[in-house]
Protein backbone atom coordinates (compact mmCIF):
# COMPACT_ATOMS: atom_id res chain seq x y z
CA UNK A 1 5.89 -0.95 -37.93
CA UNK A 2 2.51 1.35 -38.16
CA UNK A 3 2.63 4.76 -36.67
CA UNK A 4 0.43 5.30 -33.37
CA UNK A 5 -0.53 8.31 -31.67
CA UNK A 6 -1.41 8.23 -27.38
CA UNK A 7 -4.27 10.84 -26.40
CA UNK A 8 -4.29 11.90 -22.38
CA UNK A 9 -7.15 13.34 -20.72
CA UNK A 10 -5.55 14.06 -17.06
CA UNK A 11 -7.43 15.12 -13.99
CA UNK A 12 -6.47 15.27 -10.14
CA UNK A 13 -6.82 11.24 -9.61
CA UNK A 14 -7.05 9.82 -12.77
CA UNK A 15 -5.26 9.91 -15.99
CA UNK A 16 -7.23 8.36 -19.07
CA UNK A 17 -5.70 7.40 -22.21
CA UNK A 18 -6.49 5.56 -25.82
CA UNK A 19 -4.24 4.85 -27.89
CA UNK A 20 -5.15 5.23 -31.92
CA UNK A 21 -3.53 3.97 -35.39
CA UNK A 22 -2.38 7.11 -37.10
CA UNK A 23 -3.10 6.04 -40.86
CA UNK A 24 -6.79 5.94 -40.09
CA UNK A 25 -7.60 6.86 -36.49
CA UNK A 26 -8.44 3.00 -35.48
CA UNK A 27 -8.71 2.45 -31.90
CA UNK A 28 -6.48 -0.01 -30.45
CA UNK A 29 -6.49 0.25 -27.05
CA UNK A 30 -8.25 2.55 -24.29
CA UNK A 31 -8.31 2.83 -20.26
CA UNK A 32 -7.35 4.92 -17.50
CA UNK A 33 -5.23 4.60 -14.12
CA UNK A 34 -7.64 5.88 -11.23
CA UNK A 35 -7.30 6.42 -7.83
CA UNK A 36 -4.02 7.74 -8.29
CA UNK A 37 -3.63 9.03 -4.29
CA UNK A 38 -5.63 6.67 -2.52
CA UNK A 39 -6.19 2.98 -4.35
CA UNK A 40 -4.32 2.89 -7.73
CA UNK A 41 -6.42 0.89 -10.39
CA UNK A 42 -5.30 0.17 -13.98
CA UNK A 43 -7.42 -0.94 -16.70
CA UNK A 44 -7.01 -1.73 -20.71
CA UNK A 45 -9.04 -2.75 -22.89
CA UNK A 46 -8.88 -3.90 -26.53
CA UNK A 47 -11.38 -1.46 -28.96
CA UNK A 48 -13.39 -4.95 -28.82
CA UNK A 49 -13.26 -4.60 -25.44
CA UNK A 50 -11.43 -7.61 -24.17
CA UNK A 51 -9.71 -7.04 -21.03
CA UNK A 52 -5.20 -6.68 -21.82
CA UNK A 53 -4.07 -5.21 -18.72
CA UNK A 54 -5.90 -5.24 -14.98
CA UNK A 55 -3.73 -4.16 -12.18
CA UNK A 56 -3.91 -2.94 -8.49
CA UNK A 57 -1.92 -1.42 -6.00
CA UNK A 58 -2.19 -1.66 -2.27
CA UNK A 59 -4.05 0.77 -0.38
CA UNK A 60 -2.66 3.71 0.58
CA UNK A 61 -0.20 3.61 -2.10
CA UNK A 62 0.20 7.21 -3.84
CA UNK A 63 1.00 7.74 -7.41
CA UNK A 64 1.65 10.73 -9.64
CA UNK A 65 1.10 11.26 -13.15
CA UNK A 66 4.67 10.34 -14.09
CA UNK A 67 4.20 6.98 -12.01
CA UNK A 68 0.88 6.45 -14.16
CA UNK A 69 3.24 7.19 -17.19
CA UNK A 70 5.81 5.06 -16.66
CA UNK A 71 3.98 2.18 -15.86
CA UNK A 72 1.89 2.81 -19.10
CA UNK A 73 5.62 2.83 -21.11
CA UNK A 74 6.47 0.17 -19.51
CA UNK A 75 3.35 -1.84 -20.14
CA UNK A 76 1.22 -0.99 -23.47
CA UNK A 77 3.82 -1.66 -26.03
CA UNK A 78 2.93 -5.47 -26.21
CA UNK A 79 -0.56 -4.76 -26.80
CA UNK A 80 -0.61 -2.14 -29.54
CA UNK A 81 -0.40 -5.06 -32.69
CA UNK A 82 2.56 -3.86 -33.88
CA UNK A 83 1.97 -0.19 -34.06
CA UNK A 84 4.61 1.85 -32.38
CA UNK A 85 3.57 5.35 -30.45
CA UNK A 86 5.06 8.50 -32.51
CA UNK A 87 3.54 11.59 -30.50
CA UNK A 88 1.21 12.42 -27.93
CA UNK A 89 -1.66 14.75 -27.77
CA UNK A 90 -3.14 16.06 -24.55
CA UNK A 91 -6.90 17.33 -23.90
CA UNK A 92 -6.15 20.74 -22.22
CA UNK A 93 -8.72 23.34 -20.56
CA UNK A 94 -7.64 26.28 -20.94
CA UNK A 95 -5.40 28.02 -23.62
CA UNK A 96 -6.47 31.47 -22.77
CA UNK A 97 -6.27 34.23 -25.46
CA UNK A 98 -2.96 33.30 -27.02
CA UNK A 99 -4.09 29.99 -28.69
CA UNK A 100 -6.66 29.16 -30.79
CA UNK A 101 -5.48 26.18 -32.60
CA UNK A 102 -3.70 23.02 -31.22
CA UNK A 103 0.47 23.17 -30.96
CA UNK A 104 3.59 21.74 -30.42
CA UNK A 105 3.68 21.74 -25.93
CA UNK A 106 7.67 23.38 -25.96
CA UNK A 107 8.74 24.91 -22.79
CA UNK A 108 7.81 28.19 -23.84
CA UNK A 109 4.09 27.28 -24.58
CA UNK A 110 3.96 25.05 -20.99
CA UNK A 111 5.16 28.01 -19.44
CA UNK A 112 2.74 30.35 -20.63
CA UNK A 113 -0.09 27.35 -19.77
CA UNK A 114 0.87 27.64 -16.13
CA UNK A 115 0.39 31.20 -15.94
CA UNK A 116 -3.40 29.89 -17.54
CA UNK A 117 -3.77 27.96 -13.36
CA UNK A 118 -5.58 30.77 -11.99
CA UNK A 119 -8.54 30.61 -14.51
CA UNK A 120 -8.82 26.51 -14.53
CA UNK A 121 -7.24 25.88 -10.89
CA UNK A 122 -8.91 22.64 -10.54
CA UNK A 123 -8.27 21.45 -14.31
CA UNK A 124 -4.98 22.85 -15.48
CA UNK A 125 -2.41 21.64 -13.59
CA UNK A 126 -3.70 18.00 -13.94
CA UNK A 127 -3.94 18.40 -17.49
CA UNK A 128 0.24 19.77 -17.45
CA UNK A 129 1.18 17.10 -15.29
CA UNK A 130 1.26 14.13 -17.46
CA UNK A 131 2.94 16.53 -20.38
CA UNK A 132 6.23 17.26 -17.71
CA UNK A 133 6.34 13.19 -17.30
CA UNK A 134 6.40 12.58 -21.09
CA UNK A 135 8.70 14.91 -21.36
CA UNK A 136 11.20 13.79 -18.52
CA UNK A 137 10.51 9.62 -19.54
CA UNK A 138 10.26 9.98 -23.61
CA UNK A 139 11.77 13.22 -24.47
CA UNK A 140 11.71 11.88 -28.14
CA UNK A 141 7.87 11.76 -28.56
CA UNK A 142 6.33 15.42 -30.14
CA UNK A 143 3.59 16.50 -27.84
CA UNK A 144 0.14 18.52 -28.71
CA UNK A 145 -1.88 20.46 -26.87
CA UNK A 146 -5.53 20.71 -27.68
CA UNK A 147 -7.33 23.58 -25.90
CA UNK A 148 -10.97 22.92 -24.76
CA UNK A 149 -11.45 26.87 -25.20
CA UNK A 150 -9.81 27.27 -28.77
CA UNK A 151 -13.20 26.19 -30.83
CA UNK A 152 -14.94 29.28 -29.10
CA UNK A 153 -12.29 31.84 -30.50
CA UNK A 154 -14.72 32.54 -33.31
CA UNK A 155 -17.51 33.82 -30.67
CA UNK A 156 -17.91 37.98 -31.86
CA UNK A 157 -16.72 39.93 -29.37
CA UNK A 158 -19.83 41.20 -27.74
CA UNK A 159 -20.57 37.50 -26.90
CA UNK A 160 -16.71 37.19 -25.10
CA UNK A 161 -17.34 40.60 -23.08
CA UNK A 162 -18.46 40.92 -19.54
CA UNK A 163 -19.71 44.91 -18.73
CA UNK A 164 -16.72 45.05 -16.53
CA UNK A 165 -14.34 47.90 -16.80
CA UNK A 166 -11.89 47.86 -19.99
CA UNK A 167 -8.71 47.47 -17.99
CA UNK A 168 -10.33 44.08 -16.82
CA UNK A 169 -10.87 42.82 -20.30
CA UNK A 170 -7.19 44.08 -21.60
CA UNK A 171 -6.37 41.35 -18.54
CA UNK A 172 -7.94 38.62 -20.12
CA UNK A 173 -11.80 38.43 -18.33
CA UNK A 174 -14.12 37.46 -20.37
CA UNK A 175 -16.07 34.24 -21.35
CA UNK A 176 -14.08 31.57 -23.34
CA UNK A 177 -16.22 28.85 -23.29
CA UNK A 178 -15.27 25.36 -22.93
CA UNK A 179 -16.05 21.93 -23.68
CA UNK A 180 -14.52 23.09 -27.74
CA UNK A 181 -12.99 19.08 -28.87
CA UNK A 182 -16.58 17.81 -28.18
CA UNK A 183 -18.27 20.66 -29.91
CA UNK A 184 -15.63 20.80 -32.69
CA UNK A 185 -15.64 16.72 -33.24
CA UNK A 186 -20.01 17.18 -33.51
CA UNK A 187 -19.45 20.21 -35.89
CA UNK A 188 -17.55 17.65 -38.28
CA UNK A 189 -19.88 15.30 -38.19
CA UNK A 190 -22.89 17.41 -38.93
CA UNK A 191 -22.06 17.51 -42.59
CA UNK A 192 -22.60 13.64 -42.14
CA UNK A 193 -25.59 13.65 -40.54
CA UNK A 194 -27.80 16.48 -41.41
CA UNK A 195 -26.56 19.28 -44.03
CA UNK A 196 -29.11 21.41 -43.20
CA UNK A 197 -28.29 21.30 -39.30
CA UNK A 198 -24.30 21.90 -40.52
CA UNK A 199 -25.32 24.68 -42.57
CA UNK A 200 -27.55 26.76 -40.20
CA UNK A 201 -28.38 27.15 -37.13
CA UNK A 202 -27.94 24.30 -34.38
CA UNK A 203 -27.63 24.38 -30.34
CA UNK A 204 -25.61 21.36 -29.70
CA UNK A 205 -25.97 19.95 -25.77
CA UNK A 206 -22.55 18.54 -24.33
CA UNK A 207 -24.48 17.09 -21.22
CA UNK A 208 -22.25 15.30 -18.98
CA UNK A 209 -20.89 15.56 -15.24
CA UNK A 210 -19.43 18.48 -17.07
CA UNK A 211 -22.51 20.25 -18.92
CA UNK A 212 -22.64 22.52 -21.54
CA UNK A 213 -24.54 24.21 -24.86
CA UNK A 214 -22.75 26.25 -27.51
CA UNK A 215 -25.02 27.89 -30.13
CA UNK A 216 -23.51 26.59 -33.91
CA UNK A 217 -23.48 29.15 -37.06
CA UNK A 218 -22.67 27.21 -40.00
CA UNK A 219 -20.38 24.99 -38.12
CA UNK A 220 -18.89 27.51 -35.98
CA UNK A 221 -19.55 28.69 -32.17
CA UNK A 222 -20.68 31.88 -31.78
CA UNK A 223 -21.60 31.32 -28.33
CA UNK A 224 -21.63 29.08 -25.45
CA UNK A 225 -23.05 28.94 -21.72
CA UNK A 226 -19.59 28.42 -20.19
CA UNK A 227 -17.71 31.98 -19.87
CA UNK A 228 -14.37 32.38 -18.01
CA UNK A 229 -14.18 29.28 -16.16
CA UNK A 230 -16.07 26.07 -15.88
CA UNK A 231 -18.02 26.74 -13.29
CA UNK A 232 -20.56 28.58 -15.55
CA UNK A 233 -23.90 27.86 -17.28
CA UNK A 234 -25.84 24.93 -16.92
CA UNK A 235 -25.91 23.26 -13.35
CA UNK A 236 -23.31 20.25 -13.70
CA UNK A 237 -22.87 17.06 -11.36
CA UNK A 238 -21.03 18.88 -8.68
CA UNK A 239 -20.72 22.69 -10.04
CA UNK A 240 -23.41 24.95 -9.54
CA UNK A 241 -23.40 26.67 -13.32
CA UNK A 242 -24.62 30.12 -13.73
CA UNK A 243 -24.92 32.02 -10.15
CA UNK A 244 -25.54 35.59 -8.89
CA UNK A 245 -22.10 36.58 -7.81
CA UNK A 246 -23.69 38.26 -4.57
CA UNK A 247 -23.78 34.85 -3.16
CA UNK A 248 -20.54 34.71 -3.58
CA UNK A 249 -20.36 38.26 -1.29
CA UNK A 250 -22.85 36.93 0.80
CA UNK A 251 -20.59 33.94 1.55
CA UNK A 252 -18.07 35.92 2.26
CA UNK A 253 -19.75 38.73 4.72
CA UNK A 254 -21.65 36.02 6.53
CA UNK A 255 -20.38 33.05 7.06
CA UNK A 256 -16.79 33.83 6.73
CA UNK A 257 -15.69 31.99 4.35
CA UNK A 258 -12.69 32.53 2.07
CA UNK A 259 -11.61 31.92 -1.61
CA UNK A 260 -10.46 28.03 -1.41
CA UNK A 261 -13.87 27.36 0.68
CA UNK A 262 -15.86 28.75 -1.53
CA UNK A 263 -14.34 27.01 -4.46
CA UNK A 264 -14.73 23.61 -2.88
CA UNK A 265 -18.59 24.71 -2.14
CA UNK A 266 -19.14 25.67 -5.97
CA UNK A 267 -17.12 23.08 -7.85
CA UNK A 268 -17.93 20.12 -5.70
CA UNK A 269 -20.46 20.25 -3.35
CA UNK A 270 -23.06 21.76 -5.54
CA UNK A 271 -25.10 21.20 -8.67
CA UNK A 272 -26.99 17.81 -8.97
CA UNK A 273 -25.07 16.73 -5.79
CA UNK A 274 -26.02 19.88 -3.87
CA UNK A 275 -29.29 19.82 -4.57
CA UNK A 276 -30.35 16.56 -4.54
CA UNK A 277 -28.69 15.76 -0.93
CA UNK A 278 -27.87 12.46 -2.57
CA UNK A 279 -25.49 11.72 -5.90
CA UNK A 280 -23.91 13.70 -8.77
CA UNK A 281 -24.74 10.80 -10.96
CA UNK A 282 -28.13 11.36 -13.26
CA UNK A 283 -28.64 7.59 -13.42
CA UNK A 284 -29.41 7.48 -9.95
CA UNK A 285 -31.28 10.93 -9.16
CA UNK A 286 -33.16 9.25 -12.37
CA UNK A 287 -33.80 6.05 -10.23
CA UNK A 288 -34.24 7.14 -6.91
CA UNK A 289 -37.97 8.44 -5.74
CA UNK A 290 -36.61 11.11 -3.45
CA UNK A 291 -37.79 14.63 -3.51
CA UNK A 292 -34.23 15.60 -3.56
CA UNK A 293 -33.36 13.55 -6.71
CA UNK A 294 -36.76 15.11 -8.01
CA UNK A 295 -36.05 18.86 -7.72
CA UNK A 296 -31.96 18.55 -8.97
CA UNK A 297 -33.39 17.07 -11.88
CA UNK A 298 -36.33 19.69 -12.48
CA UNK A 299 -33.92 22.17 -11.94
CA UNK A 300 -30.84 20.89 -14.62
CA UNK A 301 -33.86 19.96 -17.22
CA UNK A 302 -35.55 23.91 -16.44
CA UNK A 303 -32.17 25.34 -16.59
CA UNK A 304 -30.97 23.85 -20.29
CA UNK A 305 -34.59 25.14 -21.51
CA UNK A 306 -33.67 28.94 -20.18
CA UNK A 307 -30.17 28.39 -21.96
CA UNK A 308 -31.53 26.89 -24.90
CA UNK A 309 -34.03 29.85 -25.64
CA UNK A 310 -31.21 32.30 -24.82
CA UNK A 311 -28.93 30.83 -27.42
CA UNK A 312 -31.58 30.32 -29.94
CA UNK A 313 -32.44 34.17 -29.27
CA UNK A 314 -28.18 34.15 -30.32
CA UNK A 315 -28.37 32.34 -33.35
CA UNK A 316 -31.89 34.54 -34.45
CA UNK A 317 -33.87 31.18 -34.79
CA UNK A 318 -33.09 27.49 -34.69
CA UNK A 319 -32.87 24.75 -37.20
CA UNK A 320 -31.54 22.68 -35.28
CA UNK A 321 -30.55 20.70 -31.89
CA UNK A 322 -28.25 17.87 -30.64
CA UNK A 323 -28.30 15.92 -27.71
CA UNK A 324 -24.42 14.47 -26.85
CA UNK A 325 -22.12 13.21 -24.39
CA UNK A 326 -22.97 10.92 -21.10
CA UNK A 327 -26.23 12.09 -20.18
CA UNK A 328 -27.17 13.52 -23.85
CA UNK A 329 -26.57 10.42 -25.54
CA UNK A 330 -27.81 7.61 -22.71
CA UNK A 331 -30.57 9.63 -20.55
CA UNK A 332 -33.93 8.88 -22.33
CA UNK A 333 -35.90 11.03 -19.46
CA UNK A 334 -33.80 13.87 -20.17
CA UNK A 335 -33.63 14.18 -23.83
CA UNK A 336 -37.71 13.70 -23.40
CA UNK A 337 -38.17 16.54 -20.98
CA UNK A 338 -36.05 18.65 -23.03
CA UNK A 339 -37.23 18.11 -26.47
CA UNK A 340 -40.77 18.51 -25.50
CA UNK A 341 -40.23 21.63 -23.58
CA UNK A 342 -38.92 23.05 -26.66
CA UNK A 343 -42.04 22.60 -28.99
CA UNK A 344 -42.33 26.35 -28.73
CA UNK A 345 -39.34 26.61 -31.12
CA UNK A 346 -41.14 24.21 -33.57
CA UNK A 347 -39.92 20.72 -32.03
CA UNK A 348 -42.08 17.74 -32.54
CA UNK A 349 -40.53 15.09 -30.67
CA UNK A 350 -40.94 11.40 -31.79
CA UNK A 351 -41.17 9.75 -28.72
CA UNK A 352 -40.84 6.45 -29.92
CA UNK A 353 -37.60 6.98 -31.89
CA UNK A 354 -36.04 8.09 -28.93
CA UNK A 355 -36.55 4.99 -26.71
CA UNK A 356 -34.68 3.45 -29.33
CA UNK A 357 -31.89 5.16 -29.73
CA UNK A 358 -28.66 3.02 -29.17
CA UNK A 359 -24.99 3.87 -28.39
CA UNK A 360 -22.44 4.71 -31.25
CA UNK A 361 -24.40 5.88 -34.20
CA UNK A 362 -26.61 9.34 -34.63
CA UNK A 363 -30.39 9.17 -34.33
CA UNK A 364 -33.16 11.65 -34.96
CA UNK A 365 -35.67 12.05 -32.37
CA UNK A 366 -37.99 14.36 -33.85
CA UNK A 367 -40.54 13.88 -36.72
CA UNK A 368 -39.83 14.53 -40.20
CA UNK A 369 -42.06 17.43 -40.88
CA UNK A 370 -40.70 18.93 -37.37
CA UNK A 371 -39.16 22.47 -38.10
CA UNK A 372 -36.12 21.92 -35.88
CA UNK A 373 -34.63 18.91 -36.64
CA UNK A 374 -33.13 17.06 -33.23
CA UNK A 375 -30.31 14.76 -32.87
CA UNK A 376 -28.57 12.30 -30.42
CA UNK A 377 -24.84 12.56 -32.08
CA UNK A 378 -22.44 10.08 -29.69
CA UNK A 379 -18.98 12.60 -29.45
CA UNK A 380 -15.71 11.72 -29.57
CA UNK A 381 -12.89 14.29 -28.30
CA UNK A 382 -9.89 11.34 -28.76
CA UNK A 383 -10.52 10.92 -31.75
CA UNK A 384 -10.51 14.80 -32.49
CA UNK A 385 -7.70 15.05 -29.96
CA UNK A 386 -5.77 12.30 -32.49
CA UNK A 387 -6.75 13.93 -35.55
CA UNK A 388 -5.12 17.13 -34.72
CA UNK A 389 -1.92 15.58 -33.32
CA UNK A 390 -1.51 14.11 -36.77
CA UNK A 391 -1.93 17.38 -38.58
CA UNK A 392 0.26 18.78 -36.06
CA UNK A 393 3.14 16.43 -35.17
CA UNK A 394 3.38 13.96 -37.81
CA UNK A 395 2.37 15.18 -41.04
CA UNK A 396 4.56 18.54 -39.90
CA UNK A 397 7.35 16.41 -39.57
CA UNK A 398 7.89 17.40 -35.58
């Protein structure tokens, strides 16, 4: 029997999941349950992607994260080739101040997550969920928690501060940054792909329906356009990024609206939804002819070129950049608009290499003798998710 570790990715309908051999990080099987409250859907696949379990419930039918675990228990052990699952690891926003490094989920650490809801309300409590159903249906299996803040903890502490007053800070307000496994998995790679981009100074794009940049320093962030939640930065598929908080008055004073309305308004109704009138999804703004799928897309490409010249102002120069994620590593337009927007900071874009760029494996997309080298790196947070529940929960002997 080969040692196996599960990696959970939990939001408020769905629960994703892959499943990875712990001797050398081979996938073995991957899929989520979606739909949870509305139209339950299960789905695993083989890593060659043949279809092992496809399963629906009736309409209507409700399930919670335990229900999603227990059927997975119940279920995936037949298809793992022999491997049997030894701990867990769970991708988890927000770890505040207090941790900066991945560790054993105990009741005291969960507890002290919780108190974390207020700063990732629509992230955080999905993410615990699955961890209390582990823990009630296979108290035996170690679990990890890997912080999607932690890989910002290096940021200086001018780039953390907000010019609020002190007794704020001393609270915990202040940027954090998110979107760390991603960035930390690319900063590992670098090293791989381009020495020179690993040893200086790179701006690496985590463009998804999540979107973000973090400014790289020889491998480490020292800063990023998220700040104290995920709402900030970059305009995202249905948060509005970076905003003048006197809308947020404005809101308030005249149309009456209150905290939970607003929220709804700035984490779902907005970005590339909001401003297109149409979809969150950049495949089809990129497809439709509308002028509403027009402007959200001028407006995300226009934003990551202000945030790319702010963090390159960070760094003091740029050697480097890299495109990853959905969008980053599949959106041809995008990477195009971006790359050639940024010949001020020395890019020369090779159009042609970019067309054929192709899922899975890194690609440069500018020309050799261009002074910033740029990048399409495909990232991999379960695999960095499984890499530190090994260190953590295996090789500690948990």
């Amino acid at each position: 029997m080969t040692d196996a570790v599960v990696v959970v990715n939990a939001g408020s309908s769905s629960l994703k999941f892959a499943v990875l051999a712990a001797r050398d990080l081979r996938p073995l099987v991957s899929g989520q349950v979606e739909g949870l409250q509305t139209a339950p859907h299960v789905h695993v696949e083989s890593e060659a992607g043949d279809v092992l379990l496809e399963h629906r419930w009736p309409d209507g039918t409700a399930l919670t994260h335990e229900d999603a675990v227990a059927y997975l228990l119940d279920n995936l052990h037949d298809h793992l080739d022999g491997h049997q699952v030894k701990a867990v690891g769970h991708r988890i926003v927000h770890g505040g101040s207090l941790y900066r490094e991945p560790v054993l989920l105990t009741p005291e650490v969960l507890q002290q997550l919780a108190s974390l809801i207020p700063l990732a309300p629509l992230h955080q409590p999905h993410n615990l969920s699955p961890v209390h159903a582990f823990h009630k249906l296979a108290p035996h299996l170690p679990q990890v928690g890997c912080f999607d803040t932690a890989f910002h903890a290096t940021n200086p502490p001018v780039a953390q501060a907000f010019a609020l007053p002190a007794s704020l800070a001393a609270e915990g307000v202040r940027r954090y940054g998110f979107h760390g496994l991603s960035y930390e998995y690319i900063a590992s790679q670098l090293p791989h792909v381009d020495p020179r981009a690993a040893a200086g100074r790179t701006v690496v794009m985590h463009l998804g329906n999540g979107a973000s940049m973090c400014a790289l320093q020889g491998g480490r962030s020292v800063a990023s356009t998220m700040g104290f939640t995920a709402l900030d930065g970059l305009p995202m598929g249905t948060r509005c990024g970076t905003i003048d908080v006197g809308v947020v008055l404005w809101l308030m004073d005249q149309k009456g609206m209150g905290a939970r309305q607003i929220e709804k308004l700035l984490y779902s109704q907005s970005g590339l939804l909001g401003v297109s009138g149409e979809s969150s999804d950049m495949r089809t703004l990129l497809a439709s002819g509308s002028d509403g799928a027009r402007r959200a897309v001028d407006l995300y490409v226009y934003r990551i070129g202000r945030e790319l010249g702010s963090l390159a102002a960070a760094l003091g120069g740029l050697d480097a950049m890299v495109f990853t994620a959905g969008i980053g590593e599949h959106a041809v337009p995008i990477r195009a608009r971006v790359a050639q927007g940024a010949a001020w900071l020395g890019v020369k874009f090779d159009e042609a290499a970019n067309e054929r760029v192709k899922p899975g494996a890194p690609v440069r997309i500018s020309s050799d003798d261009s002074a910033v080298a740029v990048w399409v790196v495909p990232t991999n947070e379960e695999r960095m998710i499984a890499l530190h529940v090994c260190a953590v929960a295996l090789q500690a002997g948990a």
